[in-house]
Protein backbone atom coordinates (compact mmCIF):
# COMPACT_ATOMS: atom_id res chain seq x y z
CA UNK A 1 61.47 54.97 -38.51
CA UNK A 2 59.04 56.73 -40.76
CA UNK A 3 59.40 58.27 -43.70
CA UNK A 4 59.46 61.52 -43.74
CA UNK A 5 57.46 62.16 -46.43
CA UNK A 6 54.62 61.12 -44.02
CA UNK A 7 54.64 64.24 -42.09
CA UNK A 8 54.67 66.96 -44.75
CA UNK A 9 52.17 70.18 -46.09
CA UNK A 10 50.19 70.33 -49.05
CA UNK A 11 50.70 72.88 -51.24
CA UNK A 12 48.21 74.54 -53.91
CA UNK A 13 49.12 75.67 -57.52
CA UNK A 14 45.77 77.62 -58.20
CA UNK A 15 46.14 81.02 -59.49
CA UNK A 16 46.01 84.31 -57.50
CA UNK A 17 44.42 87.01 -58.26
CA UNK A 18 47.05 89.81 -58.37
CA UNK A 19 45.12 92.91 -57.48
CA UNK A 20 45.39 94.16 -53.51
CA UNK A 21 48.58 92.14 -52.96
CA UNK A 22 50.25 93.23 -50.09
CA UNK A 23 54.39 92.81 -50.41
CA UNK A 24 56.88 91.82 -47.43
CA UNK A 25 60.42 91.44 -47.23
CA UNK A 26 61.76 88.65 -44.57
CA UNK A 27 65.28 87.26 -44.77
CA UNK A 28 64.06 83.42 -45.20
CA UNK A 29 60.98 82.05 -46.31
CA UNK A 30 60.37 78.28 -44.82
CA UNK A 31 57.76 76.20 -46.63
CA UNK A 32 56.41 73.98 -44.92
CA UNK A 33 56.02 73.51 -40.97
CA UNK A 34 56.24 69.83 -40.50
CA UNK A 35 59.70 68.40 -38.52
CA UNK A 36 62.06 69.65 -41.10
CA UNK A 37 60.70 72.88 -40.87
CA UNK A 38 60.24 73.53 -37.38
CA UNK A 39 64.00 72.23 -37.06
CA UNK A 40 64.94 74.57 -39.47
CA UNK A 41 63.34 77.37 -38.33
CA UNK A 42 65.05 76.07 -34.56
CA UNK A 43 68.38 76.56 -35.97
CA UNK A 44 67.75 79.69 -38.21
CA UNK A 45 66.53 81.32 -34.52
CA UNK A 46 69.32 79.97 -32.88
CA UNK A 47 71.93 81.74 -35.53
CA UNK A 48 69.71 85.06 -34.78
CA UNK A 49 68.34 84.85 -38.39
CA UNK A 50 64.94 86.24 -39.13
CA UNK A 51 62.10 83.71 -40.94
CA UNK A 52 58.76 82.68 -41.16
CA UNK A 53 57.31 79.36 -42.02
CA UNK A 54 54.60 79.03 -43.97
CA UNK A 55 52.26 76.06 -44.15
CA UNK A 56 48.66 75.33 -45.49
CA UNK A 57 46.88 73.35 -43.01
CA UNK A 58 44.95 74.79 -40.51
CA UNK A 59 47.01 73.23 -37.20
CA UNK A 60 50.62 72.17 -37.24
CA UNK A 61 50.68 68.43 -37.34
CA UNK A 62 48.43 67.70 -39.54
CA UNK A 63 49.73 66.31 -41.85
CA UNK A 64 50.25 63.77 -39.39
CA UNK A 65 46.46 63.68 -38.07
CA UNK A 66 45.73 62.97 -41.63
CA UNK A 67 46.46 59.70 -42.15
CA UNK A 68 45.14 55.92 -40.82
CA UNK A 69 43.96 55.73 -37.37
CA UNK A 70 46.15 53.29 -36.12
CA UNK A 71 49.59 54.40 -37.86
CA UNK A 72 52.20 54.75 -34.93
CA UNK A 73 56.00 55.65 -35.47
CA UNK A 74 58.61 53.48 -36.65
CA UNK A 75 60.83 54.30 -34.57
CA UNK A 76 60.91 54.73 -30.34
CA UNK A 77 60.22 58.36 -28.56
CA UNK A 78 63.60 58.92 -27.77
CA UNK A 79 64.33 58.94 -31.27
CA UNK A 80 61.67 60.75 -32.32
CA UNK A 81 62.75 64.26 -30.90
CA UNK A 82 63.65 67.40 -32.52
CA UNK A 83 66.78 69.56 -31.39
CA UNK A 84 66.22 71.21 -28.49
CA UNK A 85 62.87 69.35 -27.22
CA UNK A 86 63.04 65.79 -25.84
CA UNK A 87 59.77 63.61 -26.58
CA UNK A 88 57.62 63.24 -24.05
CA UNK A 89 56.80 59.57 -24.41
CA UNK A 90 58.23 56.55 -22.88
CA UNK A 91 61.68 55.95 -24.06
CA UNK A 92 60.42 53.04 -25.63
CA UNK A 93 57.02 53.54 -26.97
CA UNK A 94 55.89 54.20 -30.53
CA UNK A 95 54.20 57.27 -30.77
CA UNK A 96 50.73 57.76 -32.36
CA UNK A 97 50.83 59.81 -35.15
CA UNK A 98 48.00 62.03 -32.86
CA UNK A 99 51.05 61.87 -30.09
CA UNK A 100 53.81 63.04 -32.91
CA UNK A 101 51.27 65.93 -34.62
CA UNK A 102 50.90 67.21 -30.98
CA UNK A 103 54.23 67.09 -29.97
CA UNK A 104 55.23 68.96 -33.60
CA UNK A 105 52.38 71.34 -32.38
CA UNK A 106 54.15 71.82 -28.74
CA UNK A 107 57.72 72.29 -30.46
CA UNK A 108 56.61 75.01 -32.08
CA UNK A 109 54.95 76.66 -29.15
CA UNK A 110 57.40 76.24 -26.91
CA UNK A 111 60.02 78.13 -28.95
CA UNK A 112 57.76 80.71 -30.46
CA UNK A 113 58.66 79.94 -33.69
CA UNK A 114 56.98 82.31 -36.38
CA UNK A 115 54.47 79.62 -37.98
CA UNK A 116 51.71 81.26 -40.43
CA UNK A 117 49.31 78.70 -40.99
CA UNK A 118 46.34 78.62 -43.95
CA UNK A 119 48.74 80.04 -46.08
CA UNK A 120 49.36 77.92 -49.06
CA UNK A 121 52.16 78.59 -50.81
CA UNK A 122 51.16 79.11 -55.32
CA UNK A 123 54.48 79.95 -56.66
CA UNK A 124 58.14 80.44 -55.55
CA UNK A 125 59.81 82.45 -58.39
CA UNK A 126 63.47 83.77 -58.82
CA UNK A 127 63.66 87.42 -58.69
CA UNK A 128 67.25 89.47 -59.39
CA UNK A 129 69.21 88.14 -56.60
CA UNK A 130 66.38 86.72 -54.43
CA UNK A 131 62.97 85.18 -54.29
CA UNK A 132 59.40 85.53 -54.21
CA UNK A 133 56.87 83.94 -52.35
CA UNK A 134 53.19 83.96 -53.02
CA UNK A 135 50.67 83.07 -50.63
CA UNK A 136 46.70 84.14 -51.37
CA UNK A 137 47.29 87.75 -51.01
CA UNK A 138 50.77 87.99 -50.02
CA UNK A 139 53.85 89.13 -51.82
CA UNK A 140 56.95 87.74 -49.82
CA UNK A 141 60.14 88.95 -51.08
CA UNK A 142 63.14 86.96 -49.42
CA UNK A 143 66.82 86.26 -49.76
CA UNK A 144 66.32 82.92 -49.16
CA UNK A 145 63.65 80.07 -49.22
CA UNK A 146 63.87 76.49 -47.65
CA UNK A 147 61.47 74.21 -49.77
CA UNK A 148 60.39 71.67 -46.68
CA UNK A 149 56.93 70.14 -48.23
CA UNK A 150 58.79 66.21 -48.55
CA UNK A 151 60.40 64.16 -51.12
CA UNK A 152 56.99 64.55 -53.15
CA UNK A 153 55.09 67.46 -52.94
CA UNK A 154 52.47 64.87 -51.44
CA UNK A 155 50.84 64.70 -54.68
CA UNK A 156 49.46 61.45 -54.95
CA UNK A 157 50.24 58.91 -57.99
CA UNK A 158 48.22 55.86 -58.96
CA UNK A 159 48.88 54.01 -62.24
CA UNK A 160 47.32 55.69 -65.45
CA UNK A 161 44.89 52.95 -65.83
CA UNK A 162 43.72 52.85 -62.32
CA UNK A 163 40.23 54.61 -63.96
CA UNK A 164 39.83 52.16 -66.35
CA UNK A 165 38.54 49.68 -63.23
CA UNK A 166 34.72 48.88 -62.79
CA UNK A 167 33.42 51.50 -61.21
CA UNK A 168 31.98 49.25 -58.51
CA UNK A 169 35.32 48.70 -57.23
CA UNK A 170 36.50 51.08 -54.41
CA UNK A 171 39.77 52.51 -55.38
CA UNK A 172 41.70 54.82 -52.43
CA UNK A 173 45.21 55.98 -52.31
CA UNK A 174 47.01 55.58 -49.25
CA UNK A 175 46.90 59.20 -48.22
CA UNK A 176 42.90 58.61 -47.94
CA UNK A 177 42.54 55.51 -46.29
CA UNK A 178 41.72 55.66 -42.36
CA UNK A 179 40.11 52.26 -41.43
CA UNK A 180 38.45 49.07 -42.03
CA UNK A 181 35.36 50.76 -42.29
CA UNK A 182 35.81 52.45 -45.61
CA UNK A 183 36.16 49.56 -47.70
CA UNK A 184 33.61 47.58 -49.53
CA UNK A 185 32.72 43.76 -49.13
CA UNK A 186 34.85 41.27 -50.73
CA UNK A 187 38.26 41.26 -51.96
CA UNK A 188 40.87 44.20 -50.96
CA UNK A 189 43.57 44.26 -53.21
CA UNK A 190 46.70 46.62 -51.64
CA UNK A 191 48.95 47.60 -54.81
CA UNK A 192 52.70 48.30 -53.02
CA UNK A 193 54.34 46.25 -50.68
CA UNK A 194 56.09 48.96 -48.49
CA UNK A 195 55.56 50.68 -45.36
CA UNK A 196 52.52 51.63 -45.85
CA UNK A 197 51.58 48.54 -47.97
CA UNK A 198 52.59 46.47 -45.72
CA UNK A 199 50.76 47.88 -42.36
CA UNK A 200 46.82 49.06 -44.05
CA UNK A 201 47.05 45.20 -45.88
CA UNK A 202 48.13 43.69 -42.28
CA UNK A 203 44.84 45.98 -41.01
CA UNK A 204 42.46 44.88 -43.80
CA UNK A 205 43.15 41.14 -43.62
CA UNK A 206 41.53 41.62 -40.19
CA UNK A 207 38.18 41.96 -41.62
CA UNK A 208 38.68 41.36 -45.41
CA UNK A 209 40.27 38.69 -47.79
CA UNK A 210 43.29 40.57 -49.25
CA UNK A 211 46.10 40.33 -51.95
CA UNK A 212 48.87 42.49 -51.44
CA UNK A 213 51.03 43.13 -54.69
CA UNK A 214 54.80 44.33 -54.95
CA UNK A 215 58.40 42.99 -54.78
CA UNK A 216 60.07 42.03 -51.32
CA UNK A 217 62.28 44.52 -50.41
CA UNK A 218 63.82 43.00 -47.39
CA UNK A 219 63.44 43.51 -43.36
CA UNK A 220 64.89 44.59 -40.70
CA UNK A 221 66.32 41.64 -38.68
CA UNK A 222 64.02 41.47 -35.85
CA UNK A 223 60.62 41.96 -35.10
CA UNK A 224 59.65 45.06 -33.25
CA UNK A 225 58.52 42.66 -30.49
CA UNK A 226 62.08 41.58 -29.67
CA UNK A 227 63.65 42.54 -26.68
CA UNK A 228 66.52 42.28 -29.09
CA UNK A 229 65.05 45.57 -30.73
CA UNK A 230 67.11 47.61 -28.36
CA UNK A 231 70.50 46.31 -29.22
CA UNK A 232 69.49 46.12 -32.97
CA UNK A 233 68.24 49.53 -33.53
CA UNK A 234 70.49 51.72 -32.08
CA UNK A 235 72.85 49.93 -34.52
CA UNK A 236 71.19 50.15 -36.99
CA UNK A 237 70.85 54.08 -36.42
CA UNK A 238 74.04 54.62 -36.41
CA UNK A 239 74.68 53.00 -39.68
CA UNK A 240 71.74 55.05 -41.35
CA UNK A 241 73.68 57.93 -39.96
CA UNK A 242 76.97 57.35 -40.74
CA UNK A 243 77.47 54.37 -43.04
CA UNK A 244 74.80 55.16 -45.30
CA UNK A 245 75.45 58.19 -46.63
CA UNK A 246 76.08 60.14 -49.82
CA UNK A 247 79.69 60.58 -49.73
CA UNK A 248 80.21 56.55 -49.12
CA UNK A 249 79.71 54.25 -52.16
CA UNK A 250 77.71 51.97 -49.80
CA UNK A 251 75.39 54.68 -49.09
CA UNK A 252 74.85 55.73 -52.81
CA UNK A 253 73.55 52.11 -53.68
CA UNK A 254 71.62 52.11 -50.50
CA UNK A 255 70.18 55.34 -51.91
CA UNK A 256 68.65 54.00 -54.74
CA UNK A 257 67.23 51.41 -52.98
CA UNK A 258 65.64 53.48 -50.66
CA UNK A 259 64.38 55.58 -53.30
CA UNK A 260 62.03 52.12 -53.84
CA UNK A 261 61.27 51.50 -51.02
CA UNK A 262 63.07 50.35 -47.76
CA UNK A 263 63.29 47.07 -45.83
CA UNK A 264 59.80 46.09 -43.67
CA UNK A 265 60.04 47.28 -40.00
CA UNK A 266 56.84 46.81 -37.95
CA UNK A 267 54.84 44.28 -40.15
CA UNK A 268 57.08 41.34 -40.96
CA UNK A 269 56.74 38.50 -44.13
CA UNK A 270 55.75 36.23 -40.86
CA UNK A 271 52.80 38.21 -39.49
CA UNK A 272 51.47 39.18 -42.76
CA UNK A 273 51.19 35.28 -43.29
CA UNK A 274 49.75 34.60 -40.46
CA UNK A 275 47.09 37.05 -40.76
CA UNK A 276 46.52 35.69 -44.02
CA UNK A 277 48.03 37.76 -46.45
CA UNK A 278 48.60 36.50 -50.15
CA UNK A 279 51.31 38.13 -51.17
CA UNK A 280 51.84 38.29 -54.50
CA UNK A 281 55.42 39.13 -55.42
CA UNK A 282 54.77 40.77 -58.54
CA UNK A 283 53.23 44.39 -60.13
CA UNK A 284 49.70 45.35 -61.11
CA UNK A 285 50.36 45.84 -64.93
CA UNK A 286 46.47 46.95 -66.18
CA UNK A 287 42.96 46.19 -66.45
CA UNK A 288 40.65 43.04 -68.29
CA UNK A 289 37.21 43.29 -68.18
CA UNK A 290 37.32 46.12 -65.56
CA UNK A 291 39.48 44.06 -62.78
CA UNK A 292 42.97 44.72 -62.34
CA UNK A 293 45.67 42.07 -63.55
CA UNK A 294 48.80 40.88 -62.69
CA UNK A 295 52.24 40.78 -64.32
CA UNK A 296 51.55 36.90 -64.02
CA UNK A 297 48.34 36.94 -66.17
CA UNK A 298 46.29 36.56 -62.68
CA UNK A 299 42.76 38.82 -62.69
CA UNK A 300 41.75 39.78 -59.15
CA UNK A 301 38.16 39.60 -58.15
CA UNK A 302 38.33 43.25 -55.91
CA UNK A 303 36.01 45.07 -54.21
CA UNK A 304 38.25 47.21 -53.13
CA UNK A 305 41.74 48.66 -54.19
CA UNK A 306 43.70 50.70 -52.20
CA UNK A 307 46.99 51.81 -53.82
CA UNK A 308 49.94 52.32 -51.46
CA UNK A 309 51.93 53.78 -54.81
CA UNK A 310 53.45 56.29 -53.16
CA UNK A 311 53.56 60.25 -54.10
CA UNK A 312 54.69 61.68 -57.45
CA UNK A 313 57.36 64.17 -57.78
CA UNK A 314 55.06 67.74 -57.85
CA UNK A 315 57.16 70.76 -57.75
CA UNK A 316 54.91 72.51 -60.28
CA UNK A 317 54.68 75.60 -58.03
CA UNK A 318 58.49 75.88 -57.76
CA UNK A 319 59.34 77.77 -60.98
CA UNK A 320 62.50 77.93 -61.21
CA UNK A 321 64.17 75.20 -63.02
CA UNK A 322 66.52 73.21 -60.68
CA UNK A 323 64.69 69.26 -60.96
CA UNK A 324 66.36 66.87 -63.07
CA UNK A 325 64.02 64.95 -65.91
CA UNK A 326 62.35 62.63 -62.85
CA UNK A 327 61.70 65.60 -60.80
CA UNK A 328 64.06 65.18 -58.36
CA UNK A 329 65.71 68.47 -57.30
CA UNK A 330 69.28 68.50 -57.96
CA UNK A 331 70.49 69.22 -54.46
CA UNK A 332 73.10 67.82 -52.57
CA UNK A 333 72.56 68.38 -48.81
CA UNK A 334 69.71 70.70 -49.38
CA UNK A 335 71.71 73.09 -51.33
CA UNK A 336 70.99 73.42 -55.01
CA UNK A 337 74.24 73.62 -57.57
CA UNK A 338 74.34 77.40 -59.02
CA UNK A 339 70.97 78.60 -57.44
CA UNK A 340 72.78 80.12 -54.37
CA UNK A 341 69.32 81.09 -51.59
CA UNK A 342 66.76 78.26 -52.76
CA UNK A 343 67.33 74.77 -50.30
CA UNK A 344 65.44 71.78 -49.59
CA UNK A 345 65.05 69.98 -46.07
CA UNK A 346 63.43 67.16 -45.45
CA UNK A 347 64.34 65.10 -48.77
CA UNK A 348 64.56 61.32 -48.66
CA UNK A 349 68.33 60.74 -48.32
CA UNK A 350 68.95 64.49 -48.33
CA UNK A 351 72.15 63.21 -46.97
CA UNK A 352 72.11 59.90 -45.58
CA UNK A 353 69.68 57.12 -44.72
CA UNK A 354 68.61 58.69 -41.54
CA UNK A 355 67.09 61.74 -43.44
CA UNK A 356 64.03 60.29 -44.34
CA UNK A 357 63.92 60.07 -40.14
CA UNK A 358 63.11 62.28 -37.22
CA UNK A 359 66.11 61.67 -36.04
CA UNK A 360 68.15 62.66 -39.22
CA UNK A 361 66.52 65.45 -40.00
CA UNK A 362 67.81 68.11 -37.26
CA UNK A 363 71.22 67.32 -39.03
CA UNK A 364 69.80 68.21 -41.89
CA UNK A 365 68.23 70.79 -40.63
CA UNK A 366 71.00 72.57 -39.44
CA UNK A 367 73.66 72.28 -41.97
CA UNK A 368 70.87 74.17 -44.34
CA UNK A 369 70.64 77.23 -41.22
CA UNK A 370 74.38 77.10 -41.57
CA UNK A 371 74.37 78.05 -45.10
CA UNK A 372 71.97 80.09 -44.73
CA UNK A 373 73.74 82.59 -42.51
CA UNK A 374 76.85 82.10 -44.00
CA UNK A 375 74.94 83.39 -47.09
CA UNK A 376 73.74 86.36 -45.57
CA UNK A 377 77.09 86.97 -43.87
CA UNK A 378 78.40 87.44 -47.58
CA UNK A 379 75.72 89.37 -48.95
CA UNK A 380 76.51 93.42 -49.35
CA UNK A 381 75.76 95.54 -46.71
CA UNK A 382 73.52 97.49 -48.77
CA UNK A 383 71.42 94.38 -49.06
CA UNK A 384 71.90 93.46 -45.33
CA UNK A 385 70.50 96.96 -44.44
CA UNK A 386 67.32 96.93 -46.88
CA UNK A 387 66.75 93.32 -44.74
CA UNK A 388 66.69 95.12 -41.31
């Protein structure tokens, strides 16, 4: 059950140059063509709707391809699908996150959807009653745009005193580590004790003495190895789905849980002991004498640190002004409150626990599409005709 912040599009806030822009009008502008994307754009085709999705790496999936080498799925093929397009892999496998970019890759191919790729989005401004888009050297002028880059804008965050370390310590965020091989010899100290915390200090320990640092925040009741998986996880689907939601007072404290991180799935408190893991249930709160230190007063020897810190809210390029003080967009289901045409897919409880899956986020997905066209359904016909 990833997160679905794992499989999302970087975008670029360089300047353009302005001169030999050449201006388009299309109905909806997707950003981003990772799953909530492509399941948008399945349901805006669907509804007859015309789109494009636009998305800055070179191949669809990449954002997938671009992280560790052995990072598999956290949750089984058949819930790993998009609407319309079973996955191809066993029923009960774990994909590969090479499997899942390939399979995002053969989604889109299979239903033609209209992906532009090497187009990095700069800005997304408000204009009269619409929006425009700006890509390199492309004006987009839309009715409406679906902002489906992740919870955080994949902009990475380390602590503000990460570059006061030695500079013979290794530092790498999470988005940049890919194996063993990259770190130096001694010590690896993993700052965050989440998903990804969790699995690259499970990988290190293999080869490297390593501290992992961050609070417990509980796990799933079975390991993954259980037969018992396949009676536990189906439940536990359905709760994500709907128990957990925003419009349940259980799911609203589960939100901001979540929001922290969620309970361990694959790696468990019992293998990370005994692959030798000290974990350290505590924070990394600064530097002495160029080694980090502990909330405890403990100094760790490192030779490498690799900080699994997460993303930082990064909406920069979005300029209209719809993010509360934290940067979270003030959305409820993807809609935003008194911005009618500007919608996000693909947020981290957009609606219920499940969003932050591949399995949630084709609900998500289409209740966006669905207020989409009942958008356009309302507009004037004057403004319906200039669209055709």
């Amino acid at each position: 059950m990833p997160t679905e912040h794992i499989g999302t599009e970087h975008i670029g806030t360089e300047d353009i140059n302005t001169k030999h822009i050449n201006t388009e009008h299309i109905e909806t502008v997707i950003v981003g063509a990772g799953q909530a994307g492509l399941a948008t754009g399945y349901h805006l085709q669907r509804a007859g709707r015309p789109f494009v999705i636009l998305d800055g790496e070179s191949r669809i999936g990449d954002g997938w391809r671009n992280q560790w080498d052995t990072l598999r799925l956290f949750s089984p093929a058949w819930a790993d699908q998009l609407p319309g397009l079973p996955h191809p892999g066993p029923r009960w496998s774990f994909p590969t996150k090479d499997e899942f970019a390939d399979y995002l890759e053969s989604y889109a191919a299979h239903f033609g959807l209209p992906v532009r790729l090497g187009s990095r989005v700069t800005t997304v401004d408000a204009e009269g009653d619409g929006y425009v888009v700006t890509t390199g050297d492309t004006r987009i002028e839309c009715d409406n745009v679906v902002l489906c880059t992740g919870t955080f804008g994949r902009t990475p965050h380390v602590p503000g005193f990460a570059d006061q370390l030695d500079p013979s310590i290794r530092q790498l965020h999470s988005s940049e580590y890919r194996r063993a091989s990259q770190l130096a010899d001694g010590t690896v100290l993993v700052v965050g004790a989440s998903h990804s915390g969790c699995d690259i200090a499970y990988e290190t320990a293999a080869t490297h003495p390593t501290v992992m640092v961050g609070p417990d925040t509980g796990q799933i009741p079975v390991p993954f190895t259980s037969p018992l998986l396949k009676v536990v996880f189906p439940v536990m689907l359905f709760a994500f789905t709907n128990v957990l939601t925003r419009s349940t007072p259980m799911g609203r404290k589960a939100r901001e849980h979540f929001r922290h991180g969620g309970p361990r799935l694959r790696v468990q408190q019992r293998d990370l002991a005994e692959r030798g893991v000290d974990w350290v249930h505590g924070r990394v709160v600064g530097v002495v004498d160029g080694r980090p230190v502990l909330d405890d007063g403990r100094t760790i020897d490192a030779g490498t640190v690799v900080w699994c810190t997460g993303f930082r809210q990064a909406f920069d390029w979005v300029r209209i002004p719809v993010f509360h003080e934290d940067g979270w967009p003030r959305e409820y289901r993807g809609a935003v409150d008194g911005v009618p045409g500007l919608y996000f897919c693909g947020m981290q409880f957009q609606y219920a626990a499940s969003s932050m899956l591949i399995h949630g986020v084709g609900r998500d997905a289409a209740h966006v599409a669905r207020l989409i066209e009942k958008r356009q359904t309302a507009l004037p016909r004057r403004s319906r005709e200039a669209v055709a």
